[in-house]
Protein backbone atom coordinates (compact mmCIF):
# COMPACT_ATOMS: atom_id res chain seq x y z
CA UNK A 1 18.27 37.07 -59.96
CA UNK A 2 16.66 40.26 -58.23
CA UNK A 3 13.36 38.12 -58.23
CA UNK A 4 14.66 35.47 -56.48
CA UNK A 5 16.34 37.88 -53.39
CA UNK A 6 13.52 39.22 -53.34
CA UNK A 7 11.52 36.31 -52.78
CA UNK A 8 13.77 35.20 -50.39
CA UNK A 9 12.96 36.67 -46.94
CA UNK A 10 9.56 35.24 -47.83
CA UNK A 11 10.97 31.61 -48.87
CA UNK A 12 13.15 31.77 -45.35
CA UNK A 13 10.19 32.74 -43.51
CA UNK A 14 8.20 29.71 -44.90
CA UNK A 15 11.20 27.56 -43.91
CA UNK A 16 11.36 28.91 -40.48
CA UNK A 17 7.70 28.72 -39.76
CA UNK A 18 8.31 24.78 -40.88
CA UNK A 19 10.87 23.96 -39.14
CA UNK A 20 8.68 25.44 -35.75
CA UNK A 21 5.81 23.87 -36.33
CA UNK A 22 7.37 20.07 -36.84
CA UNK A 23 9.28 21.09 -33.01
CA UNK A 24 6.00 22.35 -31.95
CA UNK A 25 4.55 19.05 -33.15
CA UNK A 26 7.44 17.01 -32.14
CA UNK A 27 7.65 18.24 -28.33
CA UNK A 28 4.22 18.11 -27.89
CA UNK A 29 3.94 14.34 -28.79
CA UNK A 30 6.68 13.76 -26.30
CA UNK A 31 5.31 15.50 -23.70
CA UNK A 32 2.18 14.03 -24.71
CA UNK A 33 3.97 9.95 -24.37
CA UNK A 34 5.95 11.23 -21.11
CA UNK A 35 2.47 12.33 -19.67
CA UNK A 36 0.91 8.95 -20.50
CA UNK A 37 3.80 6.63 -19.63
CA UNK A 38 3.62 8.65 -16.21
CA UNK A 39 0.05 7.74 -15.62
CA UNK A 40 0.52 4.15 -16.73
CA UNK A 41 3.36 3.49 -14.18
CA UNK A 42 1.52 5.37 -11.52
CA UNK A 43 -1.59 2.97 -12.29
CA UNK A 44 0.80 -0.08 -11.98
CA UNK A 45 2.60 1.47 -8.80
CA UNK A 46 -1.03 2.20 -7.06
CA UNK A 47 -1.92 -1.30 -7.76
CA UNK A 48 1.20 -3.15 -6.44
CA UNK A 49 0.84 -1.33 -3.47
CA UNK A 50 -3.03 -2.15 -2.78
CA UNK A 51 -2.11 -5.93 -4.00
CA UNK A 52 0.89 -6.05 -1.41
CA UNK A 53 -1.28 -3.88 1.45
CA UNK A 54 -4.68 -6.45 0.75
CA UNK A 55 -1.69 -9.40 0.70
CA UNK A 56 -0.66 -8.36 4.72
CA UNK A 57 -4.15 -7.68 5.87
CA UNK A 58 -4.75 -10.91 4.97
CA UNK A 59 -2.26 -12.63 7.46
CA UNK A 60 -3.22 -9.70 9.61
CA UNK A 61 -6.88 -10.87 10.05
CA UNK A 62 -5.66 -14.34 10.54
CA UNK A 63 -3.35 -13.63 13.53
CA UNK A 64 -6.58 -11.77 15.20
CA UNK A 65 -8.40 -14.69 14.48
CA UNK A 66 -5.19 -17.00 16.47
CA UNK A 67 -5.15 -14.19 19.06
CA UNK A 68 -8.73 -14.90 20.41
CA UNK A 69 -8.94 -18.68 20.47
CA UNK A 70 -5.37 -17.78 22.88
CA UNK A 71 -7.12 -15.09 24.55
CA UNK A 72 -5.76 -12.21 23.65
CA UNK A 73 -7.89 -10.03 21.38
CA UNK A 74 -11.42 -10.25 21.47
CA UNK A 75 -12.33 -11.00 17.67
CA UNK A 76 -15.85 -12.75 17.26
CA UNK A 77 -14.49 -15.51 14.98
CA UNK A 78 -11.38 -17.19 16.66
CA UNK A 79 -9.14 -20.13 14.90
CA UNK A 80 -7.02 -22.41 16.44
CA UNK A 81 -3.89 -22.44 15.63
CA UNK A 82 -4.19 -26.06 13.79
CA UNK A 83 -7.17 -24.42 12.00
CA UNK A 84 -5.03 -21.13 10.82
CA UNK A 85 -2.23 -23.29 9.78
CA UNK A 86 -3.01 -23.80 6.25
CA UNK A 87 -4.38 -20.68 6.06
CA UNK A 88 -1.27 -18.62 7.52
CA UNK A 89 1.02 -21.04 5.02
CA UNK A 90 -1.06 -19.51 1.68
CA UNK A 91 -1.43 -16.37 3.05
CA UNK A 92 2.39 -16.47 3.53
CA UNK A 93 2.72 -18.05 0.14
CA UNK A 94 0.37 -15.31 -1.36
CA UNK A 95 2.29 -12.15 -0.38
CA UNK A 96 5.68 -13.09 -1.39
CA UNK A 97 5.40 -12.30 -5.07
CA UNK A 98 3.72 -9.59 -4.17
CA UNK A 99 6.12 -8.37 -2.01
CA UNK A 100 8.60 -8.80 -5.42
CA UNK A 101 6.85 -6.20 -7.31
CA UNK A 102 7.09 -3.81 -4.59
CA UNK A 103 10.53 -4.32 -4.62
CA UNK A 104 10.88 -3.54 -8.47
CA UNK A 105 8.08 -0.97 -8.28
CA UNK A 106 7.87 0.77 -5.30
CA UNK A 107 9.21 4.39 -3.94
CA UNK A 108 12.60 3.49 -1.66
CA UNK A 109 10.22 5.34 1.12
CA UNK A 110 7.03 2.86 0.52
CA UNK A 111 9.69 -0.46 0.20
CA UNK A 112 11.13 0.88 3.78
CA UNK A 113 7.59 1.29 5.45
CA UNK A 114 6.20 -1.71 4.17
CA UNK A 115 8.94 -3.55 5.89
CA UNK A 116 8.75 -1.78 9.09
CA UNK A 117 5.30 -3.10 8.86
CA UNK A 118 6.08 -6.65 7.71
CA UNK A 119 8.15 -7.21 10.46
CA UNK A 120 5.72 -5.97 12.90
CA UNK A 121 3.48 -9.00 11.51
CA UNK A 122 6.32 -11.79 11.54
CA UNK A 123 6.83 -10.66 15.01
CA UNK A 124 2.83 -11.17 15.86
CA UNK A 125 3.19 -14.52 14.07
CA UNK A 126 5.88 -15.72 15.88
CA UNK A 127 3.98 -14.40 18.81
CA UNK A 128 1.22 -16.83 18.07
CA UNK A 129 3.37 -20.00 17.33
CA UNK A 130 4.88 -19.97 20.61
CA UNK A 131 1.29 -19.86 21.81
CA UNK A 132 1.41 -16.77 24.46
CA UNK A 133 -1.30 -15.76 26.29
CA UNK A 134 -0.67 -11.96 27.17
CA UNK A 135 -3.19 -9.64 25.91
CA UNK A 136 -0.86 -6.72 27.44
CA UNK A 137 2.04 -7.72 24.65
CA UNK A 138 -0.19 -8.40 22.09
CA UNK A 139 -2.13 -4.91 22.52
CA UNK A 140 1.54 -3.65 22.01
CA UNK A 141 2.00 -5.63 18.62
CA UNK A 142 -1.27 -4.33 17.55
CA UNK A 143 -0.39 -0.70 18.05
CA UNK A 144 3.02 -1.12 16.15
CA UNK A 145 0.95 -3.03 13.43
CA UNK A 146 -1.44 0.01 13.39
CA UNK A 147 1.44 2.58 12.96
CA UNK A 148 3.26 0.11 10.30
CA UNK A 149 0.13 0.71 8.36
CA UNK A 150 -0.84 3.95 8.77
CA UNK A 151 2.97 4.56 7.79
CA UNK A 152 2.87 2.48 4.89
CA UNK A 153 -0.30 3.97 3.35
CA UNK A 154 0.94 7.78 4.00
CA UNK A 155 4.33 6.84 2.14
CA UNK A 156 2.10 5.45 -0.70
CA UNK A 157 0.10 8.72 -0.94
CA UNK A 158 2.89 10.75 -1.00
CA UNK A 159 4.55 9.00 -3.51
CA UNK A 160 1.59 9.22 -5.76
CA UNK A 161 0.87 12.49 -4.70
CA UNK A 162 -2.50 11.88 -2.98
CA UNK A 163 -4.46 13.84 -0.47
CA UNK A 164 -4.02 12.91 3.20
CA UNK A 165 -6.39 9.96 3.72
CA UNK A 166 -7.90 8.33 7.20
CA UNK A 167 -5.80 7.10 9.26
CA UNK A 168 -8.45 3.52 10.22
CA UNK A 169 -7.74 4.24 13.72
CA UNK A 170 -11.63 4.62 15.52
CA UNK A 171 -12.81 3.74 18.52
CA UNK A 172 -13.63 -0.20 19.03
CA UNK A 173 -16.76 -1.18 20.04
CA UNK A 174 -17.35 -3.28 23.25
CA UNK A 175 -17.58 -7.52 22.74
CA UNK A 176 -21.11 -8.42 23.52
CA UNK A 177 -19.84 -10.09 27.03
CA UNK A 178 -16.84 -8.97 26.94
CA UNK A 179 -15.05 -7.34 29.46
CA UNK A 180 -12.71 -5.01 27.57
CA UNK A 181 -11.17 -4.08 23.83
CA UNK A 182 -8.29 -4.40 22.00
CA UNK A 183 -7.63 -0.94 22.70
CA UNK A 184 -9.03 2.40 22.20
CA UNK A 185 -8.82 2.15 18.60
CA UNK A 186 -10.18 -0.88 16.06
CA UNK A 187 -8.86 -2.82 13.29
CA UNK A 188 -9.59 -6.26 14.38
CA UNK A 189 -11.69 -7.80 11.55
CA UNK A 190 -15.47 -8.23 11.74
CA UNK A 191 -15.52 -6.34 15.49
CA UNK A 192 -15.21 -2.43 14.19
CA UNK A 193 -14.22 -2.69 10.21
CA UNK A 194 -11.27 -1.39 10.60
CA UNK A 195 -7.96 -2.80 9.16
């Protein structure tokens, strides 16, 4: 029996030294599959917001486009309203489900900015179906679209924890013939790039 309490410091040792290395084993897997399941929701979050951000832009170019043949913004490739029609109904039809998984997806921050900026562009819409012609009011809806955006992407960066990125807004080159810009900054489709 002397053998065997002997032994045993050594035997409880081995037991102990067990027991920490399954943990060790154990907690580093689930770090491991809490790491990974962090990365693939971040993936699926980055890409609902770029689906729902490409989704607005969309309707965004196509209201320029309504804007010129009105005369108020200066984009090189006006539409009629007839013309945008269809186009306005998809691109409608388009961002609604992805407007869904921003809902189920998104940060509470980047679901309130990218209404503030959907509204902006229901306003600019309803803007165009009434058929105004005031470049003054629609250089105001174009700011407030700017600064929905610029919101919206700076939410989605800080919920994903990325670096400050541009903020689109550069200066607008002069129309060919034209006698003045939508402004001192550019997002109006094919003029400056911009969004």
């Amino acid at each position: 029996m002397s053998a065997f309490i002997q032994q045993l410091p050594a035997l409880i040792g081995v037991v102990i030294g067990a027991l920490g290395s399954y943990w060790a084993v154990v907690r580093g897997e689930r770090v491991r599959f809490l790491r990974e399941r962090e990365a693939r929701w971040e993936e699926r979050r980055l890409s609902v917001y770029t689906d729902y951000a490409r989704a607005l832009k969309k309707s965004v170019t196509l209201t320029y486009r309504v804007a010129a043949s009105l005369g108020n913004d200066p984009h090189p490739h006006p539409l009629t309203p007839e013309e945008a029609a269809p186009l306005i109904e998809e691109a409608t039809g388009a961002r609604d489900p992805h407007g869904e998984a921003l809902l189920m997806l998104g940060d509470p921050e980047v679901v309130a900015k990218a209404r503030e900026w959907v509204v902006t562009l229901l306003e600019m819409e309803a803007f165009l179906r009434e058929r105004t012609e005031n470049p003054g009011a629609w250089q105001a809806l174009l700011e407030r679209q700017r600064a929905g955006r610029e919101g919206y992407y700076t939410a989605v960066r800080n919920d994903l924890a990325l670096p400050p990125g541009h903020s689109a807004r550069w200066p607008v080159l002069p129309v060919p013939g034209g006698t003045g810009s939508s402004g001192s900054t550019g997002d109006s489709g094919g003029r400056a790039g911009g969004g």
